[in-house]
Protein backbone atom coordinates (compact mmCIF):
# COMPACT_ATOMS: atom_id res chain seq x y z
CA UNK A 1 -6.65 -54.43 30.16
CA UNK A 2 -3.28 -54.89 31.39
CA UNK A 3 -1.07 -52.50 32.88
CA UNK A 4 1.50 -52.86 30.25
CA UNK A 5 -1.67 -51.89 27.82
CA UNK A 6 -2.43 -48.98 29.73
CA UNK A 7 1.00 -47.39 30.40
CA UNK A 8 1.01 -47.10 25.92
CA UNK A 9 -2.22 -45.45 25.66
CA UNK A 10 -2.16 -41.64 24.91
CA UNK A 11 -5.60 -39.40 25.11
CA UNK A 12 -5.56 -36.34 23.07
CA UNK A 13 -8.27 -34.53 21.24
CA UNK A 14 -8.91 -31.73 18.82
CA UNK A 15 -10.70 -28.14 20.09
CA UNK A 16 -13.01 -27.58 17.15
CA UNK A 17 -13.65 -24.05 17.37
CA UNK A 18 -15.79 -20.94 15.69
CA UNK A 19 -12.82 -18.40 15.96
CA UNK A 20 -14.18 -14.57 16.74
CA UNK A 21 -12.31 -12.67 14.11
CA UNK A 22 -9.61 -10.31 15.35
CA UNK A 23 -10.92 -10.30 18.95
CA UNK A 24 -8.01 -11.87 20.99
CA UNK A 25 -10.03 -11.44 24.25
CA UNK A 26 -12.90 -13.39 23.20
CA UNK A 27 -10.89 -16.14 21.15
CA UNK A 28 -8.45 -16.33 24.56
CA UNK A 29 -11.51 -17.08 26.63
CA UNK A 30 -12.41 -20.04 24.22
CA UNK A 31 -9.13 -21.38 24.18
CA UNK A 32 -9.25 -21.05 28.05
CA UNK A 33 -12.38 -23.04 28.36
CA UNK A 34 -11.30 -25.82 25.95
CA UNK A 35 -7.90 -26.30 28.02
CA UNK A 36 -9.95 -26.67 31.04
CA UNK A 37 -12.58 -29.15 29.86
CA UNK A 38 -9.95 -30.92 28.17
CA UNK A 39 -7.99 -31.17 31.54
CA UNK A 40 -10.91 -32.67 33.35
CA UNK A 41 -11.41 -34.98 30.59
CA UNK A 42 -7.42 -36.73 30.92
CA UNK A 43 -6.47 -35.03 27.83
CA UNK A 44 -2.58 -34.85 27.53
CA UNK A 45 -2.67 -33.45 23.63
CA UNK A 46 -4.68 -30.86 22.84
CA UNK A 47 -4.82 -29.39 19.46
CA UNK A 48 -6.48 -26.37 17.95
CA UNK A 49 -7.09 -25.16 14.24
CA UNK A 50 -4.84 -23.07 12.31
CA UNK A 51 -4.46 -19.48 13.62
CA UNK A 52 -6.89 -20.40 16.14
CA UNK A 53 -6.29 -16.81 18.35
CA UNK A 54 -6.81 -14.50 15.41
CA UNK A 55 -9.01 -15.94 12.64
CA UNK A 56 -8.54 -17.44 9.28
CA UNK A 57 -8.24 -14.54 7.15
CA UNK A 58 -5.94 -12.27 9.77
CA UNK A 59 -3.12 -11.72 8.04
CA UNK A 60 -4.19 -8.41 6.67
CA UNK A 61 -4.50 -6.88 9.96
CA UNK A 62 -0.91 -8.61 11.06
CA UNK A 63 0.19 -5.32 12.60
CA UNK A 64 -2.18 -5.26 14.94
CA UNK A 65 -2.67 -8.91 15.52
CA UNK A 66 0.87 -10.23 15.22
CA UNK A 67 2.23 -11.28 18.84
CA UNK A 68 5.54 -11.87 20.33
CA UNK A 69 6.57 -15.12 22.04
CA UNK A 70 6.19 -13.36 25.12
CA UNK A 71 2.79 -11.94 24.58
CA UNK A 72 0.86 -12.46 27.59
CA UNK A 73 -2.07 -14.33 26.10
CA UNK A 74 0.58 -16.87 25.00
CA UNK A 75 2.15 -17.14 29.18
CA UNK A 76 -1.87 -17.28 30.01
CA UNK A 77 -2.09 -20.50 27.75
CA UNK A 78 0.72 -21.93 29.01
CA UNK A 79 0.16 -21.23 32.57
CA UNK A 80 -3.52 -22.86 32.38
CA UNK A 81 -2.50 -25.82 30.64
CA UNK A 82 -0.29 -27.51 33.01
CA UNK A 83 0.79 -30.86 32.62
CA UNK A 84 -1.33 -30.90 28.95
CA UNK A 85 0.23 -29.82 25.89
CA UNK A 86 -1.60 -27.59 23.77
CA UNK A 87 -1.01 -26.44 20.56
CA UNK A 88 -2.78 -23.28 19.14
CA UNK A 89 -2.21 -20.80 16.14
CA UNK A 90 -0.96 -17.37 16.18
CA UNK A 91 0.58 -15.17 13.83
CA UNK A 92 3.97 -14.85 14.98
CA UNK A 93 6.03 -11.05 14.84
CA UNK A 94 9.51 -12.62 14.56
CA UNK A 95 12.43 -10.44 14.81
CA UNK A 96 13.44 -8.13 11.86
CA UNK A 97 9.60 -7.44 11.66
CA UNK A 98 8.96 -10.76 10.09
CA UNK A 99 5.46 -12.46 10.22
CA UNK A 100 4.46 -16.17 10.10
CA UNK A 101 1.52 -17.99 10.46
CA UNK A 102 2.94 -20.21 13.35
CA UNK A 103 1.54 -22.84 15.85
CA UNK A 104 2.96 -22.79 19.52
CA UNK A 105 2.67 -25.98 22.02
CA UNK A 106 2.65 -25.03 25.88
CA UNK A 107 3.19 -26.86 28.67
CA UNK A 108 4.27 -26.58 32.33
CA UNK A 109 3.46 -22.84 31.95
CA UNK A 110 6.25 -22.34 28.97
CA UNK A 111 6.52 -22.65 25.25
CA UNK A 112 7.95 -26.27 24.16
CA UNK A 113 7.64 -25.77 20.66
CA UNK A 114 6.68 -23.75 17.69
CA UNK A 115 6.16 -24.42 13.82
CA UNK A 116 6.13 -22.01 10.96
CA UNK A 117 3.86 -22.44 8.40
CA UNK A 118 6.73 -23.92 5.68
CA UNK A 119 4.24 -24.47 2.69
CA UNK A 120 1.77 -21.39 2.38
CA UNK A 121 -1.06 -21.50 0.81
CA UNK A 122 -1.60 -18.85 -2.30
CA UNK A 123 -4.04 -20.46 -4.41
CA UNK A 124 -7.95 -20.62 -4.57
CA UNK A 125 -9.16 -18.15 -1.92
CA UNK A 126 -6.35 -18.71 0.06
CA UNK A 127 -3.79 -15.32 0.55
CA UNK A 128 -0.99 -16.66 2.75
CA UNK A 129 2.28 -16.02 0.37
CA UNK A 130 0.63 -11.91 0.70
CA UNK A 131 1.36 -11.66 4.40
CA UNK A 132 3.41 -14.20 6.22
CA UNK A 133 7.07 -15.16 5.63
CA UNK A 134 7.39 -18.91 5.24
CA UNK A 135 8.68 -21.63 7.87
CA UNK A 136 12.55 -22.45 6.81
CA UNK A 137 12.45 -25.36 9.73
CA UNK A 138 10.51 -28.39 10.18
CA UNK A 139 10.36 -30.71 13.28
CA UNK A 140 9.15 -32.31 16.04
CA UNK A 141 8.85 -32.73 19.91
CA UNK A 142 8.85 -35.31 22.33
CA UNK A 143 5.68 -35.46 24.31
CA UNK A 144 6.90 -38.48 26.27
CA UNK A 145 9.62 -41.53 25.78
CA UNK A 146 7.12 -43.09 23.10
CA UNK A 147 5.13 -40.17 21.64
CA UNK A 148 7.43 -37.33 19.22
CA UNK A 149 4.85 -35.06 17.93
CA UNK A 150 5.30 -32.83 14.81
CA UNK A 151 2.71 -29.75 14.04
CA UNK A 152 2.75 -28.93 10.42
CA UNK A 153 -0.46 -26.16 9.25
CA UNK A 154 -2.71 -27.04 7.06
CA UNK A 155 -1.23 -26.91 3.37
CA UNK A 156 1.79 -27.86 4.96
CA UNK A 157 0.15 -31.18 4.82
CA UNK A 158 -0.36 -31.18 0.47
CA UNK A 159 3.59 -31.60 0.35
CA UNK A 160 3.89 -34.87 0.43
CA UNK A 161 8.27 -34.83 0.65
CA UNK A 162 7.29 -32.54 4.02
CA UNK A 163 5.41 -35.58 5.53
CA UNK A 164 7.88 -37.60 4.59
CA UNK A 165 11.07 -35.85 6.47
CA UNK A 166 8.54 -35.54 9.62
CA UNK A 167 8.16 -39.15 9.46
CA UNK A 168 11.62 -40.38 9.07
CA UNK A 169 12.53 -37.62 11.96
CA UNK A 170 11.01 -39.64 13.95
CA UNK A 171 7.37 -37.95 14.04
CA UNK A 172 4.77 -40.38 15.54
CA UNK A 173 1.84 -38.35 15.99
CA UNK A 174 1.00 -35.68 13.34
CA UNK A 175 -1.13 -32.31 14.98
CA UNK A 176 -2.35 -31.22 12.06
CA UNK A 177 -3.74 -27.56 12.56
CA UNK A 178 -5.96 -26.48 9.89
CA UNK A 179 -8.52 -23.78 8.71
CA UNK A 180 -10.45 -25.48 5.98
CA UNK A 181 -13.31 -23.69 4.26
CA UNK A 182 -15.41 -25.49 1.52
CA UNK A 183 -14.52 -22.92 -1.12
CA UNK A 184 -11.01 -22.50 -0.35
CA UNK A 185 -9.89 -24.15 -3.44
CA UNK A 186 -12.93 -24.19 -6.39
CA UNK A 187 -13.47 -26.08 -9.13
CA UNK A 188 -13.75 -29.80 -8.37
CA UNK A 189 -12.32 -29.91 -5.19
CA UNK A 190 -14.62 -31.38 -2.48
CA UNK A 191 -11.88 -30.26 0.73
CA UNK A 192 -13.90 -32.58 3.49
CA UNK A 193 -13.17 -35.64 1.35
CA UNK A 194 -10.27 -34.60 0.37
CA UNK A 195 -9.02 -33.56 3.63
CA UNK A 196 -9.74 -37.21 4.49
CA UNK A 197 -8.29 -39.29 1.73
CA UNK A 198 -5.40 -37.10 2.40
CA UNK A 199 -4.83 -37.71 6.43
CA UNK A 200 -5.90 -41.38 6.11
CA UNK A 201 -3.27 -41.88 3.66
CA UNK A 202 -0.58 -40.49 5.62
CA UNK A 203 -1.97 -42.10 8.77
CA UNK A 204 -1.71 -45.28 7.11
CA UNK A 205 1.58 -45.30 4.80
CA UNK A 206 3.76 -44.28 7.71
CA UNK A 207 2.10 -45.53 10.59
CA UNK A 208 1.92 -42.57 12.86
CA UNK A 209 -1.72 -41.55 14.70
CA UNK A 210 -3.18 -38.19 13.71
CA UNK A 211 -5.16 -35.59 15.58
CA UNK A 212 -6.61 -32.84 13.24
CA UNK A 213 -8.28 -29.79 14.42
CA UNK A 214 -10.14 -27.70 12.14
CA UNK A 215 -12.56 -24.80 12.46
CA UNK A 216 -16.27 -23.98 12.13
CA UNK A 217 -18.20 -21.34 11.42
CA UNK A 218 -17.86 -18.52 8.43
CA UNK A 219 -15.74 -15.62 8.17
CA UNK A 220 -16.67 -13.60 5.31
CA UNK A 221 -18.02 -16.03 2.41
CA UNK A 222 -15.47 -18.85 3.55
CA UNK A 223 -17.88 -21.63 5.84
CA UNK A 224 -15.62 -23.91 7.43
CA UNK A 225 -16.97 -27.53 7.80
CA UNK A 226 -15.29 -28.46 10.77
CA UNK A 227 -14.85 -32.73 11.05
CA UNK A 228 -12.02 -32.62 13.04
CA UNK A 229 -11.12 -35.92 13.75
CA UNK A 230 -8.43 -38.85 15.78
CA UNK A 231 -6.64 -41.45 14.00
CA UNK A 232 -4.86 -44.56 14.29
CA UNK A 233 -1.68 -45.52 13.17
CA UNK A 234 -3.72 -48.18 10.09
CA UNK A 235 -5.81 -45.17 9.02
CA UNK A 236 -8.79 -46.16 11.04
CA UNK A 237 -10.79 -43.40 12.27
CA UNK A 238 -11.49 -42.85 16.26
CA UNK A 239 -13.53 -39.91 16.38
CA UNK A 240 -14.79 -37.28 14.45
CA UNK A 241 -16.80 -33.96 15.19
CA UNK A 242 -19.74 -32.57 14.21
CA UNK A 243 -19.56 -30.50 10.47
CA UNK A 244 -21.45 -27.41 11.70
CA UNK A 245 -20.78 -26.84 15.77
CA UNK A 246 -18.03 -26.27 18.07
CA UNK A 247 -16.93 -29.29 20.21
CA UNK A 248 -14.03 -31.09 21.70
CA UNK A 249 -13.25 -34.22 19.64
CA UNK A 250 -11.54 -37.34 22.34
CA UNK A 251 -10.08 -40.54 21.48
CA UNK A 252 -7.55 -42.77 22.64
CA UNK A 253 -3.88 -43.42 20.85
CA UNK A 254 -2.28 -46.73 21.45
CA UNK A 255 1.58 -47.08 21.11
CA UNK A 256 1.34 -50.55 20.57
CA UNK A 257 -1.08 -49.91 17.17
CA UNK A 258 1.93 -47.81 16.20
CA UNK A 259 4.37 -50.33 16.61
CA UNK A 260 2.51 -53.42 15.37
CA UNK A 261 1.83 -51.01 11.89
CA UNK A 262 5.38 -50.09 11.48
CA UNK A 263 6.24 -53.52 11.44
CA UNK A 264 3.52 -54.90 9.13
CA UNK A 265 4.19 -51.90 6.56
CA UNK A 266 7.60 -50.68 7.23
CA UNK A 267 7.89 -47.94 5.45
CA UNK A 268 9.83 -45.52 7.80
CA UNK A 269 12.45 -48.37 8.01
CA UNK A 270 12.73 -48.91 4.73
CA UNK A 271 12.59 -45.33 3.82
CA UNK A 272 15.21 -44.40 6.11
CA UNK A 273 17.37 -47.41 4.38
CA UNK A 274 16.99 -45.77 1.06
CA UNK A 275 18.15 -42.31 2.36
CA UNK A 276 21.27 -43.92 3.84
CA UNK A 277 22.14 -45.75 0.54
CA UNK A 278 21.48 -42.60 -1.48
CA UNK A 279 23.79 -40.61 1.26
CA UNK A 280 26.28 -43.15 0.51
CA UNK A 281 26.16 -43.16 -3.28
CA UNK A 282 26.46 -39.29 -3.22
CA UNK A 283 29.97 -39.46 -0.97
CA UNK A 284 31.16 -41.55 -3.44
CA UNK A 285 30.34 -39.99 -6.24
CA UNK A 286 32.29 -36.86 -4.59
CA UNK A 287 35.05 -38.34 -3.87
């Protein structure tokens, strides 16, 4: 491999954990032990599942889970990491006694980013809209010169026009935080193959690699079928975890996948065309 190959390749990988309901101390500890494995493993994305610190079904006890930025398990993260970003959930006390369900990246011992949940999810068995204010921003960060990450949370992911503006932000790499149980939705939804019709499709339309994270375990009669997984910028997949135990799910990003993708299916280019032209025809049409 060359060292012009080398310099694009990114290592990242998803921390698919069995979250302890409400017991920060014991889901801090996990976290802990993932950031250091992942560390000693070259990792420099790290990504765990939706609300990852509290448990899937927390926002009833908000009051006494909710944290502050500044909550010391939050500094502890972000003092351990290092160099490695990692991106966990929380549910976030915001000021005005506000609550979201929110996912912070840490590095270099301070917070670089965080996303609200924007799309919550009140269907099903699902209770979000009960408990958390939604998201009213959506974005991204730069991880390096080549790699802009954006975090959305699990059903952030079912709005399609949210994916979009991500993408034509400039999102390259999608962190996809999610808690998925198999009966979250009912009827004739199967969410594993859903889950992966859905990420493969985005992976491949806009060209941009994915790492998802999602749980395992059960927390009251919702079992979470973990298959976290990597993927590449075509919609291949690079790695994917086991269904039923924790683990810590590595692959290997290449930039130059990314760019050879977006320029044999250009859809961000062409998208962002077609917002520009539409832009235009609306001044005009105002003045």
């Amino acid at each position: 491999m060359s060292s012009i190959q080398s310099t694009t390749l990114l290592k990242v990988a998803a921390a698919q954990i069995d979250t302890v309901y409400g017991d920060l101390d014991a889901n801090l500890h996990k976290h802990l032990d993932a950031i250091d494995a992942a560390r000693a493993a070259g990792v420099r994305l790290l990504v765990f599942p939706e609300l990852s610190l509290c448990g899937h079904s927390a926002g009833k006890d908000a009051l006494r889970l909710a944290m502050r930025r500044d909550h010391p398990a939050l500094a502890a993260l972000a003092e351990a990491s290092g160099e490695l970003h990692t991106s966990f959930g929380f549910i976030e006390e915001a000021p005005g006694g506000q609550f979201h369900n929110s996912q912070a990246t840490v590095a270099h011992g301070r917070i670089v980013h965080v996303h609200r949940k924007a799309q919550l999810a009140t269907y099903g068995r699902l209770r979000d809209g009960l408990y958390y204010a939604p998201g009213d921003e959506i974005g991204s960060f730069a991880l390096d010169d080549r790699w802009r990450v954006a975090n959305p949370i699990c059903n952030d992911l079912w709005n399609p026009a949210l994916v979009h503006e991500l993408a034509l932000g400039g999102a390259t790499l999608i962190a996809a935080s999610i808690s998925s149980a198999r009966e979250a939705v009912g009827g004739g939804f199967d969410n594993p193959s859903s889950w992966q019709l859905n990420l493969r499709f985005y992976a491949m339309t806009y060209g941009v690699g994915i790492v998802m994270a999602n749980r395992v375990g059960m927390e009251g009669m919702l079992s979470f079928w973990g298959g976290s997984c990597v993927l590449d910028p075509f919609g291949n997949t690079l790695a994917t975890g086991s269904l039923t135990e924790e683990c810590l799910v590595e692959a290997e990003l290449d930039y130059e996948a990314l760019r050879s993708a977006r320029f044999l299916l250009p859809t961000v280019r062409d998208s962002l065309a077609f917002a520009a032209r539409h832009r235009a025809a609306q001044v005009q049409q105002t003045t």
